[in-house]
Protein backbone atom coordinates (compact mmCIF):
# COMPACT_ATOMS: atom_id res chain seq x y z
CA UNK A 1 -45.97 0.59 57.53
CA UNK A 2 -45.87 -1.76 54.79
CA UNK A 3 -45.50 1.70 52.01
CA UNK A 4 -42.75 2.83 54.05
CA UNK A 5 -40.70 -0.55 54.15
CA UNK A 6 -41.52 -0.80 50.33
CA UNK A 7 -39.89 2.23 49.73
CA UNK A 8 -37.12 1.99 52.36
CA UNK A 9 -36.02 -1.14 49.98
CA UNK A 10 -36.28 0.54 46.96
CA UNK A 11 -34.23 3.68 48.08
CA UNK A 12 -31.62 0.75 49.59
CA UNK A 13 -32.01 -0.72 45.91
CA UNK A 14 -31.02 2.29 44.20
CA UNK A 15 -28.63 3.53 46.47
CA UNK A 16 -26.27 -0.11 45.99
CA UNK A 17 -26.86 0.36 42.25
CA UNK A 18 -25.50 3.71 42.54
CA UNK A 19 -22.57 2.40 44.38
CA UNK A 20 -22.13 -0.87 42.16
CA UNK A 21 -22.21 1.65 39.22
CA UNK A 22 -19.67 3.94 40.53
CA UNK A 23 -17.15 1.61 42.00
CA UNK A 24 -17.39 -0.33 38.74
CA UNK A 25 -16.44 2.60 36.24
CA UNK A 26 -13.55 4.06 39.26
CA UNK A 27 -10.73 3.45 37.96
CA UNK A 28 -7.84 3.67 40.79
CA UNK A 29 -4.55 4.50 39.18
CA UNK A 30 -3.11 1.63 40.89
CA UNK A 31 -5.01 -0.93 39.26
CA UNK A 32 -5.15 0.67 36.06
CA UNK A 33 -1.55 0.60 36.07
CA UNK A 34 -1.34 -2.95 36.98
CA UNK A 35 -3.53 -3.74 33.44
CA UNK A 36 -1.72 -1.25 31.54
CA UNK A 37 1.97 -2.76 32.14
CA UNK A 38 0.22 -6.41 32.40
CA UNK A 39 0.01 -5.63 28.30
CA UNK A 40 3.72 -4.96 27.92
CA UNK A 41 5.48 -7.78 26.38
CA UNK A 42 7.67 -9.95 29.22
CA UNK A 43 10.87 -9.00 27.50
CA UNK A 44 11.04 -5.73 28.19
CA UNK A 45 14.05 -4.84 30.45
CA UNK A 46 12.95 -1.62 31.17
CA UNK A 47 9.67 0.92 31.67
CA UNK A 48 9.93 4.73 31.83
CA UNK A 49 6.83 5.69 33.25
CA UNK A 50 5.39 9.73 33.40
CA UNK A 51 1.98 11.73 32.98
CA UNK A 52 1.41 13.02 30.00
CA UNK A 53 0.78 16.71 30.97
CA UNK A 54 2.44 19.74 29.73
CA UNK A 55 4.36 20.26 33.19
CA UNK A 56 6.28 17.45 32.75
CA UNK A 57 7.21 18.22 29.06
CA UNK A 58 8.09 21.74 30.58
CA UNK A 59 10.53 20.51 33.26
CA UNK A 60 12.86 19.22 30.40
CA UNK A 61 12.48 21.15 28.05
CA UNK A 62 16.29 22.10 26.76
CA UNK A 63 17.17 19.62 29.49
CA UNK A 64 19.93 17.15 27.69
CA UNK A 65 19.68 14.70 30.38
CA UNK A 66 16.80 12.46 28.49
CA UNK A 67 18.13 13.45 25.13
CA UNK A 68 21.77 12.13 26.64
CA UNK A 69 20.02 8.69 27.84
CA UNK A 70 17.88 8.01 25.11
CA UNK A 71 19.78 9.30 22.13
CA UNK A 72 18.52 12.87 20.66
CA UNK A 73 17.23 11.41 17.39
CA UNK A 74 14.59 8.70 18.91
CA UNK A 75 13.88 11.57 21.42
CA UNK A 76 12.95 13.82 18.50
CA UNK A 77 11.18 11.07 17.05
CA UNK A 78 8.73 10.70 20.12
CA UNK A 79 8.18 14.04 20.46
CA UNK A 80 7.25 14.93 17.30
CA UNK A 81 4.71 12.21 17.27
CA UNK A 82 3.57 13.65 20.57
CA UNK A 83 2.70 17.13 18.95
CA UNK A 84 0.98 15.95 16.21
CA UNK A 85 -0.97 12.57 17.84
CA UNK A 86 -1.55 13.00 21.17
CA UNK A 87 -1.80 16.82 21.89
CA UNK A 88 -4.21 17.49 18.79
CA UNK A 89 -7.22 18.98 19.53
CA UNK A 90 -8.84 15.30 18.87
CA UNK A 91 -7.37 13.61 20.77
CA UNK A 92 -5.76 15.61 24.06
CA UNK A 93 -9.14 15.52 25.79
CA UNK A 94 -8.88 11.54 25.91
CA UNK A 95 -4.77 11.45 26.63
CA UNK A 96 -4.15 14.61 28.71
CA UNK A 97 -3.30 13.25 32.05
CA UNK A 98 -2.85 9.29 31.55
CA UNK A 99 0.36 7.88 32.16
CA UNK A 100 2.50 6.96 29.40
CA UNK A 101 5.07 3.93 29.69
CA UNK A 102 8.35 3.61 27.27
CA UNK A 103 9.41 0.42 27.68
CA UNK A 104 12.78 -0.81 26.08
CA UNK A 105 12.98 -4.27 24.18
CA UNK A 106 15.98 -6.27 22.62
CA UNK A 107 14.60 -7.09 18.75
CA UNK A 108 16.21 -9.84 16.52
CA UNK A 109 18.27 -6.95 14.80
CA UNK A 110 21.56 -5.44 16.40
CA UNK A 111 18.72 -3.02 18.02
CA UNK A 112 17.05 -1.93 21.09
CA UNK A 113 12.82 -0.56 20.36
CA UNK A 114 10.95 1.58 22.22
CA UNK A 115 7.00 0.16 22.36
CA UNK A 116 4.90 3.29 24.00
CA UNK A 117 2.00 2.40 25.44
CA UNK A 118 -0.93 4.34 27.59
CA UNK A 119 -4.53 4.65 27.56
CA UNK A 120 -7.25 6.57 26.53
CA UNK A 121 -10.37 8.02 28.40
CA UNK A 122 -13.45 6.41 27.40
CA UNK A 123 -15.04 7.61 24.29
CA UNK A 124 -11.88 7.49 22.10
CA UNK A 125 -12.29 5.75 19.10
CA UNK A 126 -9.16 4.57 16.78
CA UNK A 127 -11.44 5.77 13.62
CA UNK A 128 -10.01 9.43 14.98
CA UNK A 129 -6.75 8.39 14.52
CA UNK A 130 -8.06 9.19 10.29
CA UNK A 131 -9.20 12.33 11.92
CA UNK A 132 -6.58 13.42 13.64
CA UNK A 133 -4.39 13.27 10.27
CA UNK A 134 -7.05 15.21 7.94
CA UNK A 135 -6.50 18.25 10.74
CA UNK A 136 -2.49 17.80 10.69
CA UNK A 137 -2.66 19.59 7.49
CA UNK A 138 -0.38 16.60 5.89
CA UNK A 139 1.45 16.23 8.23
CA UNK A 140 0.15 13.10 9.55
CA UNK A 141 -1.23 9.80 7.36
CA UNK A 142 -3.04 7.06 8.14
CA UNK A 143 -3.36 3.38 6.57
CA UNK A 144 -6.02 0.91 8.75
CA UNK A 145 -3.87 -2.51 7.85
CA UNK A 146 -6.54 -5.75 9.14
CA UNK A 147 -5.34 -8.89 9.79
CA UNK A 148 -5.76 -12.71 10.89
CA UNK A 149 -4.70 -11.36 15.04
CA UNK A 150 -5.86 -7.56 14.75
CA UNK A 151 -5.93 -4.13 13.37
CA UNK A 152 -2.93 -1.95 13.10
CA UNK A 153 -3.36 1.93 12.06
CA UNK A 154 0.10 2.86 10.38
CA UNK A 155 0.50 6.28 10.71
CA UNK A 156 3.41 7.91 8.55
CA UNK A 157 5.20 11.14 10.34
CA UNK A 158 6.07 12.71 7.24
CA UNK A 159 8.42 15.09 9.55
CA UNK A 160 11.05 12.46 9.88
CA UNK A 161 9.39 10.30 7.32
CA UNK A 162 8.84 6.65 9.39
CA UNK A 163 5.86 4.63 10.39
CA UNK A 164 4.37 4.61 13.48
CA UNK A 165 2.38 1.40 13.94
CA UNK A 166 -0.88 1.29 16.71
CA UNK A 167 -2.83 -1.48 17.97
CA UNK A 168 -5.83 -1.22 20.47
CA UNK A 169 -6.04 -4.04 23.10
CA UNK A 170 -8.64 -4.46 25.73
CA UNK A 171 -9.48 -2.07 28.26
CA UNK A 172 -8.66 1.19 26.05
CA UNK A 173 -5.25 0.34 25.91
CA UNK A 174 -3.21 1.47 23.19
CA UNK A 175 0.32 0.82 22.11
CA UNK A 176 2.76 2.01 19.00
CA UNK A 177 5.90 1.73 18.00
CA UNK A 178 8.22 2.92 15.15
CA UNK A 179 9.23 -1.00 15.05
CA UNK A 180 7.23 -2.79 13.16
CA UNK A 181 8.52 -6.34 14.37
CA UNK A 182 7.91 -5.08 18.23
CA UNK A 183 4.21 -4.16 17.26
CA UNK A 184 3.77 -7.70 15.41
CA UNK A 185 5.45 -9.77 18.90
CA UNK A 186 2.84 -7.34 21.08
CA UNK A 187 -0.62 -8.01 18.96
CA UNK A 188 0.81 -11.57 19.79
CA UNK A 189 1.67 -11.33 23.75
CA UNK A 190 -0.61 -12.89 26.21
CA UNK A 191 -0.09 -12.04 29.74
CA UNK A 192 -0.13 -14.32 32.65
CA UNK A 193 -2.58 -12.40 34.68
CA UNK A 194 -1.89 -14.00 37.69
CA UNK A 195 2.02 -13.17 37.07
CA UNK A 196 3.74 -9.64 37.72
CA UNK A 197 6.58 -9.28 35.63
CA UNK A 198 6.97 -5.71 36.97
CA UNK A 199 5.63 -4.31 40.05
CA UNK A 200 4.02 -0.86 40.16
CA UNK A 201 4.68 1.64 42.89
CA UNK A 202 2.16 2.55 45.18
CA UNK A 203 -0.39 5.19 44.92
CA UNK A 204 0.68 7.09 47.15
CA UNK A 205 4.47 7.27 45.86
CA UNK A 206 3.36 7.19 42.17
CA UNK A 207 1.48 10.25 42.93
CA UNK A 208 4.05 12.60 44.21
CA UNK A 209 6.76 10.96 41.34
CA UNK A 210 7.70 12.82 38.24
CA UNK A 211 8.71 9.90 36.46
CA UNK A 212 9.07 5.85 37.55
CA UNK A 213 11.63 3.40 36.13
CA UNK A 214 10.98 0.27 36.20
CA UNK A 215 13.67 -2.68 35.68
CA UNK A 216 13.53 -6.36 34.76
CA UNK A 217 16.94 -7.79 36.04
CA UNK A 218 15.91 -10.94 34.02
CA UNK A 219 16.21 -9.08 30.64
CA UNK A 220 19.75 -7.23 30.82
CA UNK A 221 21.25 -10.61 29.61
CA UNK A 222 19.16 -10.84 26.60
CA UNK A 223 19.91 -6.69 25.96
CA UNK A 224 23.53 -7.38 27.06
CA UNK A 225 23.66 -9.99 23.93
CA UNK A 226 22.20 -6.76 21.27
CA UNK A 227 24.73 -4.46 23.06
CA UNK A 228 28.13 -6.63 22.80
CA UNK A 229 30.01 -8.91 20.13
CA UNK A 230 32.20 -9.99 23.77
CA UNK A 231 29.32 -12.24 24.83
CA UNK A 232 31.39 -12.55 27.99
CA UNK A 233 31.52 -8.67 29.24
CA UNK A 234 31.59 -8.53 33.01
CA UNK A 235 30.18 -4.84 33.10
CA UNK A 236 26.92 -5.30 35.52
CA UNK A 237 27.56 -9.44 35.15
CA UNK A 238 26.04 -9.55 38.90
CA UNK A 239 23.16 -7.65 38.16
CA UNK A 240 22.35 -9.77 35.07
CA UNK A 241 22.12 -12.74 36.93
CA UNK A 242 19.63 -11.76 39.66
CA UNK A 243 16.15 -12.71 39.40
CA UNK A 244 14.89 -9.80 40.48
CA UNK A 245 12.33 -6.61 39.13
CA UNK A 246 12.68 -2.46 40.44
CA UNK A 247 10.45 -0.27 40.61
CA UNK A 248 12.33 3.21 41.28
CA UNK A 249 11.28 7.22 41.54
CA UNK A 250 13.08 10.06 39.83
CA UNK A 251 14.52 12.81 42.06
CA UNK A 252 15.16 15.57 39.43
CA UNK A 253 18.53 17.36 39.14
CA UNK A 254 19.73 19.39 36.36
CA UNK A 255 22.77 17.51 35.57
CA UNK A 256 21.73 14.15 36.99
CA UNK A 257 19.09 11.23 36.43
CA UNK A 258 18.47 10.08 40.28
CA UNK A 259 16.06 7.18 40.54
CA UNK A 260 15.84 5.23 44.31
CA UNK A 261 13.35 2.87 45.64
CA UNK A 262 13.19 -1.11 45.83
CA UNK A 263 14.28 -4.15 44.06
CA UNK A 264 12.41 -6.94 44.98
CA UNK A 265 13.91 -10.35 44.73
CA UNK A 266 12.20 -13.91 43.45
CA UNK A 267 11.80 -16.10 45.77
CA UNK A 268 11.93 -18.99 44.11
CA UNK A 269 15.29 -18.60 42.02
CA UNK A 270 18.61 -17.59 43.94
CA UNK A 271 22.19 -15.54 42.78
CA UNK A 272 25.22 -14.33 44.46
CA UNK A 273 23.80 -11.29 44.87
CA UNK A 274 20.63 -12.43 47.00
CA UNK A 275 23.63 -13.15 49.52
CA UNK A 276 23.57 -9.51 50.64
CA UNK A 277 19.54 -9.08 51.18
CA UNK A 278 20.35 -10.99 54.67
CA UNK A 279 22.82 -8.38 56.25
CA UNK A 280 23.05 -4.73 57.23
CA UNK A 281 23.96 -1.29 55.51
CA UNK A 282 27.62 -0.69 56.08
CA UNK A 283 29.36 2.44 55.15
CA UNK A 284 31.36 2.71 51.97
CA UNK A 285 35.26 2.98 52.41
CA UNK A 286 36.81 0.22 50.06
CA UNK A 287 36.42 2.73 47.05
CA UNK A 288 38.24 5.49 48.63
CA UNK A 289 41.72 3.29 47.24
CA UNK A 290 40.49 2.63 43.83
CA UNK A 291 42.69 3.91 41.32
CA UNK A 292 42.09 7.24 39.23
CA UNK A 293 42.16 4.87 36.47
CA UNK A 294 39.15 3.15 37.85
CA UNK A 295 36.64 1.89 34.49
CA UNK A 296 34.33 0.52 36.37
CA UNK A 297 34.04 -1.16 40.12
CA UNK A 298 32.13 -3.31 42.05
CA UNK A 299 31.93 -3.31 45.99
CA UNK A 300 30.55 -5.48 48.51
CA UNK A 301 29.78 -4.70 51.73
CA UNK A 302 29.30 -7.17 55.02
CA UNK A 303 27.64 -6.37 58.21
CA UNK A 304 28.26 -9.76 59.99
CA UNK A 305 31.04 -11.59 57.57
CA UNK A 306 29.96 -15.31 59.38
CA UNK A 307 26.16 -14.97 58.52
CA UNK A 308 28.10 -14.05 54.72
CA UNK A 309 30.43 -17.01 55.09
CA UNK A 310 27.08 -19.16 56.34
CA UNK A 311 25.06 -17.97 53.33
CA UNK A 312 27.73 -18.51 50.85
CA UNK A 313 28.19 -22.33 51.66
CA UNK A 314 24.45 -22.72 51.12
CA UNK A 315 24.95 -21.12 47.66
CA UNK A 316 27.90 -23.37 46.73
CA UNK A 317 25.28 -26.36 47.66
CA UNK A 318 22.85 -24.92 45.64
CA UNK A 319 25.19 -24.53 42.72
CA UNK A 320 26.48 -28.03 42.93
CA UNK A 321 29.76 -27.18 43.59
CA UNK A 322 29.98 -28.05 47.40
CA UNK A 323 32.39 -31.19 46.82
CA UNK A 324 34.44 -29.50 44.89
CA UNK A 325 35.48 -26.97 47.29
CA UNK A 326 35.53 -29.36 49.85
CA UNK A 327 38.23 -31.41 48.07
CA UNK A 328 40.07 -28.57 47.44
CA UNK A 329 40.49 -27.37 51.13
CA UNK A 330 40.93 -30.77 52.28
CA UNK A 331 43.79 -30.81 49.74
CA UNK A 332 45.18 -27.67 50.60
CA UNK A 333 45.13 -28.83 54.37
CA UNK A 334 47.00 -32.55 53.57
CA UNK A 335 49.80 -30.13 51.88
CA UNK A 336 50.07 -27.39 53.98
CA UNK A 337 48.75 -28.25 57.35
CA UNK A 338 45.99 -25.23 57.06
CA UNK A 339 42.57 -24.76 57.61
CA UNK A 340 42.45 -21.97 55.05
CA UNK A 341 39.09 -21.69 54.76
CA UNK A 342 38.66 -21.19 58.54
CA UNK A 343 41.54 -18.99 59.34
CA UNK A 344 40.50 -16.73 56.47
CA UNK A 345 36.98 -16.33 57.16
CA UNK A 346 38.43 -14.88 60.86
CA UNK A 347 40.58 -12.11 59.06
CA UNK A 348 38.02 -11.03 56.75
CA UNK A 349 36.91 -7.74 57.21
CA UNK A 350 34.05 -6.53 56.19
CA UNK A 351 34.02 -5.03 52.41
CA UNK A 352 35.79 -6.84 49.36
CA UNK A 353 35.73 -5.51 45.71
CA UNK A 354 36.20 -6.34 41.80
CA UNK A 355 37.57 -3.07 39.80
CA UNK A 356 38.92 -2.79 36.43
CA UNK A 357 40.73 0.07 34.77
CA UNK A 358 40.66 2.01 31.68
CA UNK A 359 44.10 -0.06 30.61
CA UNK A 360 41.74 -3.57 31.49
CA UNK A 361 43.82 -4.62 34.85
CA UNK A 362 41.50 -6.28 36.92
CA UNK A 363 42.01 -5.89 40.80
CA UNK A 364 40.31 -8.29 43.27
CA UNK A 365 41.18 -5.68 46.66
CA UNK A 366 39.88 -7.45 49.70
CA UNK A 367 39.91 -5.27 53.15
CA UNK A 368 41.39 -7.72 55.85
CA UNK A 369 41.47 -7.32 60.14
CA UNK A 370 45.13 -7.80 59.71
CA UNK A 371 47.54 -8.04 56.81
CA UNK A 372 50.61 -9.32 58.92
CA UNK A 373 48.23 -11.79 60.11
CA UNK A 374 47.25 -13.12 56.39
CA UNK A 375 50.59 -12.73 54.95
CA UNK A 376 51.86 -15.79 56.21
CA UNK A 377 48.42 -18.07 55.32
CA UNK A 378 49.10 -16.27 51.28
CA UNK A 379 52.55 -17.19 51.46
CA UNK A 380 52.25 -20.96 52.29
CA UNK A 381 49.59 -21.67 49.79
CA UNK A 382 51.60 -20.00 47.01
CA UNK A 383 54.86 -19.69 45.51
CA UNK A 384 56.43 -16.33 46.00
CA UNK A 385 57.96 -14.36 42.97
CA UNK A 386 59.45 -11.40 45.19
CA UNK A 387 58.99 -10.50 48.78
CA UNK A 388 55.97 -9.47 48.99
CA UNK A 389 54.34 -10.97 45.37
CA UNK A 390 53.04 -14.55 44.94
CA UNK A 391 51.37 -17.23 43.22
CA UNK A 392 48.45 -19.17 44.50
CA UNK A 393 49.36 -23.04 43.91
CA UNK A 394 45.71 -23.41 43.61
CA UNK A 395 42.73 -22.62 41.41
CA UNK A 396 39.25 -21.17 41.85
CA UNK A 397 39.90 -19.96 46.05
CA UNK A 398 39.00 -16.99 45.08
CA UNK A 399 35.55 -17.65 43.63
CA UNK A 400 35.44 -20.65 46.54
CA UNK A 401 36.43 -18.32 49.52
CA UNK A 402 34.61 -14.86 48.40
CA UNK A 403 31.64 -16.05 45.71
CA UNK A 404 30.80 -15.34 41.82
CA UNK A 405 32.04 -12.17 41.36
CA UNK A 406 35.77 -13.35 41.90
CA UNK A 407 35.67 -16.27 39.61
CA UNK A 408 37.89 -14.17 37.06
CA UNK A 409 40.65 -14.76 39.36
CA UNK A 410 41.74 -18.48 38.68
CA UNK A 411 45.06 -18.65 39.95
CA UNK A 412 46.15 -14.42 41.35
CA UNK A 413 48.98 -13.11 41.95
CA UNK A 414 48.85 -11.70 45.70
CA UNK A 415 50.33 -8.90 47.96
CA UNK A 416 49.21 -7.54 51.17
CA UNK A 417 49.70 -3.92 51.38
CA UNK A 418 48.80 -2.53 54.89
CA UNK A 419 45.21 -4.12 55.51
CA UNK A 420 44.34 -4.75 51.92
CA UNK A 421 45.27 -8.26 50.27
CA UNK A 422 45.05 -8.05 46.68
CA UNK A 423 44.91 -10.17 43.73
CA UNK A 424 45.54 -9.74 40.16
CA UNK A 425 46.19 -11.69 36.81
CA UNK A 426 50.06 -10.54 36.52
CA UNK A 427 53.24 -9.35 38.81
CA UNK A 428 53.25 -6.34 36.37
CA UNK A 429 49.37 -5.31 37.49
CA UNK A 430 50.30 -5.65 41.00
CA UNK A 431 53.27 -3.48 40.82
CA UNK A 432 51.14 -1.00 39.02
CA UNK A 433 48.69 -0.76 42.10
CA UNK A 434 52.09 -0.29 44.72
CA UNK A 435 52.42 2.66 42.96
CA UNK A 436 48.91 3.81 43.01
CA UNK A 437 48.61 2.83 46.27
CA UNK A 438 52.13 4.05 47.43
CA UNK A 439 51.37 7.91 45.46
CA UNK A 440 47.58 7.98 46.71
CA UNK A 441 47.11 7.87 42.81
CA UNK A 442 42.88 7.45 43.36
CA UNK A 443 39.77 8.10 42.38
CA UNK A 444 38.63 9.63 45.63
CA UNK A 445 41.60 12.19 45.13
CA UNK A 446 39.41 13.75 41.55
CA UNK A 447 37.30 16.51 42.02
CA UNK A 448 34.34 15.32 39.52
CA UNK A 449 34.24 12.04 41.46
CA UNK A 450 33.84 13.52 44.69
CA UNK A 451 31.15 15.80 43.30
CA UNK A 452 29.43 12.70 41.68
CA UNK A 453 30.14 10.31 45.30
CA UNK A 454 28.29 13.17 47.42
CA UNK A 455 25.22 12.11 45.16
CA UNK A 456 25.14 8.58 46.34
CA UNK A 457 24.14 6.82 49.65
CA UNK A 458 26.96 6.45 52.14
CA UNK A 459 25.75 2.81 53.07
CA UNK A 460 24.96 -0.03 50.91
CA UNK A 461 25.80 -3.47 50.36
CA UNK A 462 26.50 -3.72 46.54
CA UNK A 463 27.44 -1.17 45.07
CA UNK A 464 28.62 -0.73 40.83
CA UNK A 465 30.01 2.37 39.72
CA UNK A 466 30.97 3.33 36.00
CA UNK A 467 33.20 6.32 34.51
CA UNK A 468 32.24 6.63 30.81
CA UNK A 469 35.47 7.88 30.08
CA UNK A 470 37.82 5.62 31.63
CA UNK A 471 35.77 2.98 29.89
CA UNK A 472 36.04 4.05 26.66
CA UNK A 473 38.47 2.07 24.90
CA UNK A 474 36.73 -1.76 26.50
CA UNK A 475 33.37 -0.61 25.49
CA UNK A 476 35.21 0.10 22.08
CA UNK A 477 36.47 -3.56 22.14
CA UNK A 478 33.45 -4.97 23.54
CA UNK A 479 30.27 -3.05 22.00
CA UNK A 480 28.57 -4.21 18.94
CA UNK A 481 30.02 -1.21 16.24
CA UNK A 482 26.63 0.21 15.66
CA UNK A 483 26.16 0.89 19.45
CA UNK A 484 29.88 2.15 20.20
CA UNK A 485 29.91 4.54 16.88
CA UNK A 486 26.59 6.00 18.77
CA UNK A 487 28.20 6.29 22.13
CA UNK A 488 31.47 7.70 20.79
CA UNK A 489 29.06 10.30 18.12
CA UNK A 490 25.82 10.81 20.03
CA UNK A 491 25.79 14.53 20.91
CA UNK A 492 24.55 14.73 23.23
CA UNK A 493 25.02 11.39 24.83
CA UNK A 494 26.28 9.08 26.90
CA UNK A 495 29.48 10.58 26.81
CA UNK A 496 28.20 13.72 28.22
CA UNK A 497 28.00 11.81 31.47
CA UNK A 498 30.74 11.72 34.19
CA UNK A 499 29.79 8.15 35.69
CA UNK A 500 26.79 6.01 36.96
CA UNK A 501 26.18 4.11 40.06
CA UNK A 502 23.89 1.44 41.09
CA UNK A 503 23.69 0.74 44.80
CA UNK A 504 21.90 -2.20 46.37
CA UNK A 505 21.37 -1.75 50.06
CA UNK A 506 19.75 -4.66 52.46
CA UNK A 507 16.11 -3.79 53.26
CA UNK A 508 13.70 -6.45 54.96
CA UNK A 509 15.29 -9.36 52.25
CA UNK A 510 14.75 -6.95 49.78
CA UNK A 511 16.92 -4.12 48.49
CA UNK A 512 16.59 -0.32 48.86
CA UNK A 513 18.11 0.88 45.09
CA UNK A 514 19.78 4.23 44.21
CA UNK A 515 20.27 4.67 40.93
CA UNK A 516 22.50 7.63 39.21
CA UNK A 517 24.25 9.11 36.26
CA UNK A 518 25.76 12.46 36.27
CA UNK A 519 26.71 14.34 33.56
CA UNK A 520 30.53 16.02 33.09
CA UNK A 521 31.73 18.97 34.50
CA UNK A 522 32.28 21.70 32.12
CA UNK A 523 36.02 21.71 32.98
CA UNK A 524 37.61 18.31 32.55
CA UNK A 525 39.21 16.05 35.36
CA UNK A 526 41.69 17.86 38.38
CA UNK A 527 43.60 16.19 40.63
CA UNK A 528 43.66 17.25 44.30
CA UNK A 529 47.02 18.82 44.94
């Protein structure tokens, strides 16, 4: 009896080792993702995540829609290095199959880096990186450079003739880069384990994705900065300011990058946009009366316009701008007799929206319950130029009564045409939208929008939308030269794409993200006749 318990513990013995053993050297790809991306410096503002297996390579292969995105030359340059690193005959048996993450980063030159990073199987050694170059016939070279914080293998691509600089941090993790400054800040990075600067998707959905994107809302500010000589730009201002990360699957079309899944706000920090997390999906109709000159747009979309109303004055508290706005309205009511604030909030319907055009009018359009109901409210707080034109007396009730996004509108210009009221700097702008308005001169009347609207969700709650071409002459005015002389020459590139749209719709606080650019149409822009 004794034997038999003796070896009953033994077998239990060897069969938790087993376990303990196995468990230990599993390595789920959800938690190996976590530690790979845990490595990526904090100030990237974006990941491109895929497997590195030949079936993905195949899917774009004389595809133009990465080559478009990324520009065709630092495409080139990656997959070159692909060919002769990473598919050897060295070295494919250690990265065949292991995801690969491009993530972007703002540098102290007028540049954007790529930093690639991944891992390797175990048994992969960086001494084969000196390997791997003796069988690339010349083609590759490598220099082991040791120093006071670690060892970097620079490996010259004598194809396109730059460095490619690796380091090896714990875990098997490698990363490279053709930047030599980015490689230097990433030897250096530390990660807060305990903090998630990007989330990765689940298993599950990471499985069945061709590629991930992931976004750090945090960062566009700091890339915004590389991008523009107008520090000031309001394309994507809202999104810059959110405290948020995304973590977002690609749908694969020929001609368009689709990416959807969830943006997941911080808690503990709070913008104008969080204001939308707390109502419903609403269906889209504001941009149907944008004009055909439309650069870009922003809409914003209100299931229950009091709970918006409700939010908002929490915001202005938060902001510290909460006596202000009081003072103003109690001013506005000692002059006029009004409780504008109140009787507005009533007409509001329920979608109001910033666009500006390729000839830089900005239009604040705001859908109302009823114009002939507002008109009078407009024309008592303003003084009227023509019969249906005025000035607001007042500054800032456009920011105070509607949030952030309208701050550009100081002291509008108004008119109310049918159930619209809209604001703009100048008379001259205003008249200019009668006449879109008046000859249905709009977006939603092009066949190429249409095509690229059918690709987006019908509800949201924020929505931004970009056509490259309308925008061409403000990013010319507005982009750093280096970056508008490769958006204007790039072929092909980012003027090979119709538009892009980035939709936020409310999901439990959160918000469901769609994410799409399109590229043109072979033919050029018709009009519906």
């Amino acid at each position: 009896m004794k034997r038999l318990i003796v070896i009953t513990l033994i077998l239990l013995a060897a069969t938790v080792s087993i376990t303990v053993l196995y468990f230990k050297n599993l390595s789920p790809p959800g938690v190996r993702n976590n530690q790979v991306m845990h490595s990526i410096p904090d100030n990237a503002v974006a990941v491109f995540e895929y497997n590195n297996e030949k079936g993905f390579y195949d899917i774009f292969k004389g595809n133009t829609l990465l080559k478009a995105v990324a520009g065709q030359e630092k495409l080139n340059d990656l997959d070159t290095l692909r060919k002769l690193l990473l598919s050897s005959s060295l070295s494919d048996l250690f990265f065949s199959g292991q995801n690969v993450f491009i993530s972007v980063h703002p540098t102290d030159a007028d540049n954007l880096s790529l930093l690639v990073t991944t891992t390797a199987s175990k048994g992969f050694e960086p001494d084969a990186f000196a390997k791997i170059a003796t069988q690339s016939q010349g083609a590759l070279s490598v220099a082991t450079v040791h120093n006071a914080v670690g060892t970097v293998y620079d490996i010259l691509v004598k194809a396109i003739n730059k460095h490619f600089y690796i380091i090896k941090k714990e875990d098997n993790i490698f990363e490279g880069s053709f930047s030599k400054a980015l490689i230097d800040q990433t030897i250096l990075y530390k990660s807060d384990r305990g903090k998630n600067v990007f989330v990765p998707l689940p298993d599950q959905q990471n499985s069945n994705s061709l590629a991930n994107l992931y976004i750090n809302y945090g960062q566009l500010s700091p890339m915004f900065e590389q991008l523009f000589k107008n520090k000031n730009t309001d394309i994507f201002k809202s999104f810059r300011l959110l405290p948020a990360v995304a973590a977002l699957s690609l749908n694969f079309k020929n001609d368009a990058l689709m990416f959807n899944g969830l943006t997941t706000l911080n808690s503990h920090t709070y913008s104008y946009l969080n204001l939308f997390a707390n109502q419903q999906p609403v269906v889209n109709h504001l941009k149907d009366i944008f004009p055909a000159t439309t650069a870009y747009s922003i809409n914003f979309a209100v299931s229950d316009p009091q709970k918006f109303f409700t939010d908002l004055a929490q915001w202005h508290i938060k902001a510290g701008i909460n006596k202000e706005k009081d003072a103003l309205f109690a001013k506005i009511r000692q002059e006029t007799g009004m409780f504008l604030k109140t009787e507005f909030e009533h007409l509001l319907s329920n979608e109001f929206a910033v666009v500006t055009t390729r000839y830089q009018e900005k239009f604040a359009i705001v859908s109302v319950k009823d114009g002939s109901k507002l008109l009078p409210l407009m024309t008592n707080i303003s003084t009227m130029t023509a019969d249906n034109i005025g000035q607001f007396n007042y500054e800032k009730l456009p920011f105070l009564l509607l949030g952030d996004a309208f701050s550009i509108f100081r002291k509008p210009y108004f008119m109310i045409i049918d159930n619209y009221l809209v604001l703009a700097a100048t008379t001259s702008e205003l008249k200019s939208y009668t006449d879109t308005y008046i000859n249905r001169k709009f977006i939603s009347k092009t066949d190429q929008y249409n095509q690229f609207d059918g690709l987006l969700a019908e509800r949201s709650n924020v929505a931004y939308f970009i056509n490259f071409k309308n925008s061409q002459q403000i990013l010319k005015r507005d982009l750093k030269d280096s970056f508008y002389d490769a958006f204007e020459n790039n072929q092909p590139g980012w003027r090979n794409f119709y538009g892009a749209a980035y939709q936020f719709t409310a999901s439990d606080k959160n918000f469901y993200t769609n994410f799409c650019m399109r590229l043109n149409n072979v033919d050029t822009l018709t009009a519906k006749k």
